[in-house]
Protein backbone atom coordinates (compact mmCIF):
# COMPACT_ATOMS: atom_id res chain seq x y z
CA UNK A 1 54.20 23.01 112.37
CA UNK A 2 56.19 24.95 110.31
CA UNK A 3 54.63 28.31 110.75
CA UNK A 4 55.77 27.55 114.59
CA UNK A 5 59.34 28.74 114.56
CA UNK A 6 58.57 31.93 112.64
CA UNK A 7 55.73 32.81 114.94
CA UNK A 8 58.01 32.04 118.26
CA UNK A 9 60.80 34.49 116.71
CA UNK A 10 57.98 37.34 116.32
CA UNK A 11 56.90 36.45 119.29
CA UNK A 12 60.73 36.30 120.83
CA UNK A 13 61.81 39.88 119.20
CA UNK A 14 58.66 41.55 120.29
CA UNK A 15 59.10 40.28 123.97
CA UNK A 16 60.88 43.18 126.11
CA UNK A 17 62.03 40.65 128.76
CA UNK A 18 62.57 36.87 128.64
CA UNK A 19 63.79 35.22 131.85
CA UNK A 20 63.77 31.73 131.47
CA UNK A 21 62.66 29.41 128.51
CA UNK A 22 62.61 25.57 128.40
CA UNK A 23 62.66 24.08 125.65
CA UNK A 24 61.02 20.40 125.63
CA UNK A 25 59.92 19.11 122.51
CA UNK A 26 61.23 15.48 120.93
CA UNK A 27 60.06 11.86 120.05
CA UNK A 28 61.78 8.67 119.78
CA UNK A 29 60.16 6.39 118.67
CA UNK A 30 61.75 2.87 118.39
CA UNK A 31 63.50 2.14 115.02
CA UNK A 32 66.03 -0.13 113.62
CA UNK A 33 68.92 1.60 111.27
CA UNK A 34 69.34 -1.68 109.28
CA UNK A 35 65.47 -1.21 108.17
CA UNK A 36 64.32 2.63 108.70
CA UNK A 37 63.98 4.46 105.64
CA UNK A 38 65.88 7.62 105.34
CA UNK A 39 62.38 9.63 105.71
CA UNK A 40 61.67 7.94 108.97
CA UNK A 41 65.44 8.82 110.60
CA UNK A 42 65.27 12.46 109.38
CA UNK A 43 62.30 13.01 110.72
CA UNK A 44 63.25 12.01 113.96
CA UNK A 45 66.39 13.95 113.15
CA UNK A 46 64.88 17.08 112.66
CA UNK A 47 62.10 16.47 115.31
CA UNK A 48 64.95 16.42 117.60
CA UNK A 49 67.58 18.98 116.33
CA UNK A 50 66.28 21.61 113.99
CA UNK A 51 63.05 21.93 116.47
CA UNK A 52 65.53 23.46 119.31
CA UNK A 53 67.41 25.31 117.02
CA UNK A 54 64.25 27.15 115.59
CA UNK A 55 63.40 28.10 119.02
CA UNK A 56 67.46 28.75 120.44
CA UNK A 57 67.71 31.42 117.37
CA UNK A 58 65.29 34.41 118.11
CA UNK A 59 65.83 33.38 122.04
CA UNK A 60 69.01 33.80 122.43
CA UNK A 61 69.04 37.26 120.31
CA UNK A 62 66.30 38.62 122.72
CA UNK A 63 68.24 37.03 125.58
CA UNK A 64 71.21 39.00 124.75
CA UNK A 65 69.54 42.73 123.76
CA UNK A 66 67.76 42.50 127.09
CA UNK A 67 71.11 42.47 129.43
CA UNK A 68 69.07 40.65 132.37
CA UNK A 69 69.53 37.11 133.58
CA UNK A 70 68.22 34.47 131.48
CA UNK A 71 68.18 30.88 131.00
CA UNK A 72 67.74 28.72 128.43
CA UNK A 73 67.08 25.23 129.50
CA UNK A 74 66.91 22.65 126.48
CA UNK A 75 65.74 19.06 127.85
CA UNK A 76 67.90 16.34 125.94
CA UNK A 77 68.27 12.97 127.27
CA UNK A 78 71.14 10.73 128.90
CA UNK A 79 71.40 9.20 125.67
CA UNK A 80 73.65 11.42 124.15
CA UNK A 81 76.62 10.06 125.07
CA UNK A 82 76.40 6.75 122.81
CA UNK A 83 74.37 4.99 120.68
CA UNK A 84 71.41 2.90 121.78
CA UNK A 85 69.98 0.46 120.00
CA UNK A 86 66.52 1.11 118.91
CA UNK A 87 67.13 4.53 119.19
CA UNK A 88 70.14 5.41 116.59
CA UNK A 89 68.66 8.45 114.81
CA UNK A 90 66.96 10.21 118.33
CA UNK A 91 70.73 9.32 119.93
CA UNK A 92 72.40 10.94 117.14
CA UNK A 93 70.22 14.34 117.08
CA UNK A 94 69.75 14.91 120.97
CA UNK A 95 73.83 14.30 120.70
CA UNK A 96 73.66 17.16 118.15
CA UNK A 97 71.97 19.28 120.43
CA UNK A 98 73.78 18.81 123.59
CA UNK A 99 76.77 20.10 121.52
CA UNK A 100 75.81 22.56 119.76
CA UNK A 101 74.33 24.11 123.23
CA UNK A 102 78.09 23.13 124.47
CA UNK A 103 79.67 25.48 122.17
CA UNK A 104 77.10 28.01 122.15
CA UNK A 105 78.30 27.72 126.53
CA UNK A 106 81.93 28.25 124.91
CA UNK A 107 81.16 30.88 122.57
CA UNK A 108 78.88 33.42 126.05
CA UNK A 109 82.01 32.74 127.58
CA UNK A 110 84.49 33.68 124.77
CA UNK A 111 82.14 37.05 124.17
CA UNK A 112 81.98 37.84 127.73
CA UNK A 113 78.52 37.34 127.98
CA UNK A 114 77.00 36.52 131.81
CA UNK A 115 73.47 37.10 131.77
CA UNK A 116 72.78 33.85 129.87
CA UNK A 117 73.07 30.52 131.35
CA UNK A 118 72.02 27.06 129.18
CA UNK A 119 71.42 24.22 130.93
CA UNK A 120 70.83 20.82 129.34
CA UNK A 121 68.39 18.40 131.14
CA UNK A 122 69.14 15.07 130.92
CA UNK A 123 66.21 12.30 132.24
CA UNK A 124 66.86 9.03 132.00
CA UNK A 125 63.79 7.06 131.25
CA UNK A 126 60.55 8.63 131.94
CA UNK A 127 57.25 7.04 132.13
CA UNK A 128 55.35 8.98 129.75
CA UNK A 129 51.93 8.20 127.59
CA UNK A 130 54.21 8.52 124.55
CA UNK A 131 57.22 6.12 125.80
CA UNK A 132 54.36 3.36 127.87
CA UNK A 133 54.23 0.66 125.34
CA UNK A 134 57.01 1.76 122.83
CA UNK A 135 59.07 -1.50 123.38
CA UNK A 136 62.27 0.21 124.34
CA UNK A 137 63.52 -1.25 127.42
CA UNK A 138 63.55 1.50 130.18
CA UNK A 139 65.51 0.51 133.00
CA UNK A 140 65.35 2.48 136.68
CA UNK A 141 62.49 4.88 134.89
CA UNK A 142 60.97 7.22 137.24
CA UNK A 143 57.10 8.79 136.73
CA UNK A 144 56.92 11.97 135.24
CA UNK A 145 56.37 13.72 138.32
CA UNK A 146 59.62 12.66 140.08
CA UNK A 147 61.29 13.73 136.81
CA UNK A 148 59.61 17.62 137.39
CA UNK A 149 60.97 17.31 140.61
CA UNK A 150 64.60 16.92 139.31
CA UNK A 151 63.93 19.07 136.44
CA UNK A 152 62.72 22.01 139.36
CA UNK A 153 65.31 21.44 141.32
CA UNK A 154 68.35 21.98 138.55
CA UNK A 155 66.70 25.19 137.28
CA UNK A 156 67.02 26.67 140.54
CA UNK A 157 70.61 25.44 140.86
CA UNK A 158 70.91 26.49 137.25
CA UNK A 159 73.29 23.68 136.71
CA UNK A 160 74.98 23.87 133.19
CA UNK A 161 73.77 20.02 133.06
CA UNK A 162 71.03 18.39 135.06
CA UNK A 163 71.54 14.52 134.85
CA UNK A 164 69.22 11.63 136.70
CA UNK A 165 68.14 9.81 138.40
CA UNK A 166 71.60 8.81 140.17
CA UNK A 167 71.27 5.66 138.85
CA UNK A 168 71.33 6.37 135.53
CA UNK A 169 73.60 8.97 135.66
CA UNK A 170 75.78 6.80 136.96
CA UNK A 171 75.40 3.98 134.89
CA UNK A 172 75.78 6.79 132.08
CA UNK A 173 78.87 8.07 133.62
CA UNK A 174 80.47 4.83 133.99
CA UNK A 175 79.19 3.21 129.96
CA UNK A 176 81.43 6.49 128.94
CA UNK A 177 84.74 4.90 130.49
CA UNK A 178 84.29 0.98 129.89
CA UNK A 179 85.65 -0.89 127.15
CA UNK A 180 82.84 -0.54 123.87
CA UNK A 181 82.35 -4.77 123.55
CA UNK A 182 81.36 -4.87 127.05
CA UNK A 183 79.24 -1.43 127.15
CA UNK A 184 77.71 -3.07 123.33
CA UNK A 185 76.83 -6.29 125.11
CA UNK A 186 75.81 -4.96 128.19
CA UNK A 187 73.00 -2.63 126.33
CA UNK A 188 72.24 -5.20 123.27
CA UNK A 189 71.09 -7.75 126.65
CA UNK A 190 67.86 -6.18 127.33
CA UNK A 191 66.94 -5.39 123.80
CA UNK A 192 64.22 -7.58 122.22
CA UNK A 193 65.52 -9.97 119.90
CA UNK A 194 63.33 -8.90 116.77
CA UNK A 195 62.70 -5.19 116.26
């Protein structure tokens, strides 16, 4: 794994034209940050964070000499805009990532630089193999095909962020604006009691 980011920036510099490049790599698994060990929550940490970053470097510098329209397209999760139990350490690096690519938005702008869009994808819960039987609830998921659908359809838009389904976006959206005890309680109700 670690020979990966060296061989994509080889790859990246010797590429004379990149259009569009999403980046999808993560895991969450469940874990408890009154009992995971620091190894466990870096690891998902750097799973999470460093991954993109390894791949946003040499793309972005190839993105930039080529003068075309590109895209990078980073897929995050709706649960970067607070903490969810079970899922502290993969909430805290996807959060990372969504604003680092939020400055990096700031920083094309600031440097007059057009051909380059980023666009964050945000799913709500997917039914995956990996997520099936982790034991994190997963209200109003949606099968992985319905997310590709959403994902398809925001890359042609080039959105800056792609959030669903509605009804987690919304549900997002609205957990952003209500007071914390009630947005706490309201999350901690569908957690299992022992995890």
């Amino acid at each position: 794994m670690k020979r990966w980011p060296r061989a994509f920036e080889k790859t990246a510099a010797n590429a004379w034209f990149l259009m569009k490049m999403q980046l999808n790599f993560g895991s969450g698994p469940a874990s408890n940050t009154l009992t995971a060990d620091a190894k466990t929550i870096k690891n998902c940490m750097r799973t999470n964070y460093d991954t993109m970053i390894n791949f946003y470097v040499p793309l972005i510098r190839q993105m930039e000499k080529q003068k075309s329209r590109a895209m990078i397209a980073h897929t995050n999760s709706l649960a970067t805009y607070f903490g969810i139990p079970m899922q502290g350490d993969y909430t805290a690096a996807k959060r990372a990532a969504r604003l680092f690519l939020e400055t990096a938005r700031m920083e094309l702008k600031h440097f007059n630089i057009r051909n380059i869009v980023i666009q964050t994808i945000h799913p709500g819960f997917v039914d995956t193999g990996a997520s099936r039987n982790d034991g994190i609830p997963a209200p109003n998921e949606i099968s992985e095909e319905k997310a590709a659908e959403y994902i398809l359809a925001g890359l042609k838009k080039e959105m800056r962020e792609n959030q669903f389904p509605p009804g987690t976006k919304w549900a997002t959206r609205l957990g952003k604006i209500v007071p914390h005890g009630f947005l706490t309680k309201t999350l901690l109700a569908s957690e299992p009691e022992d995890y």
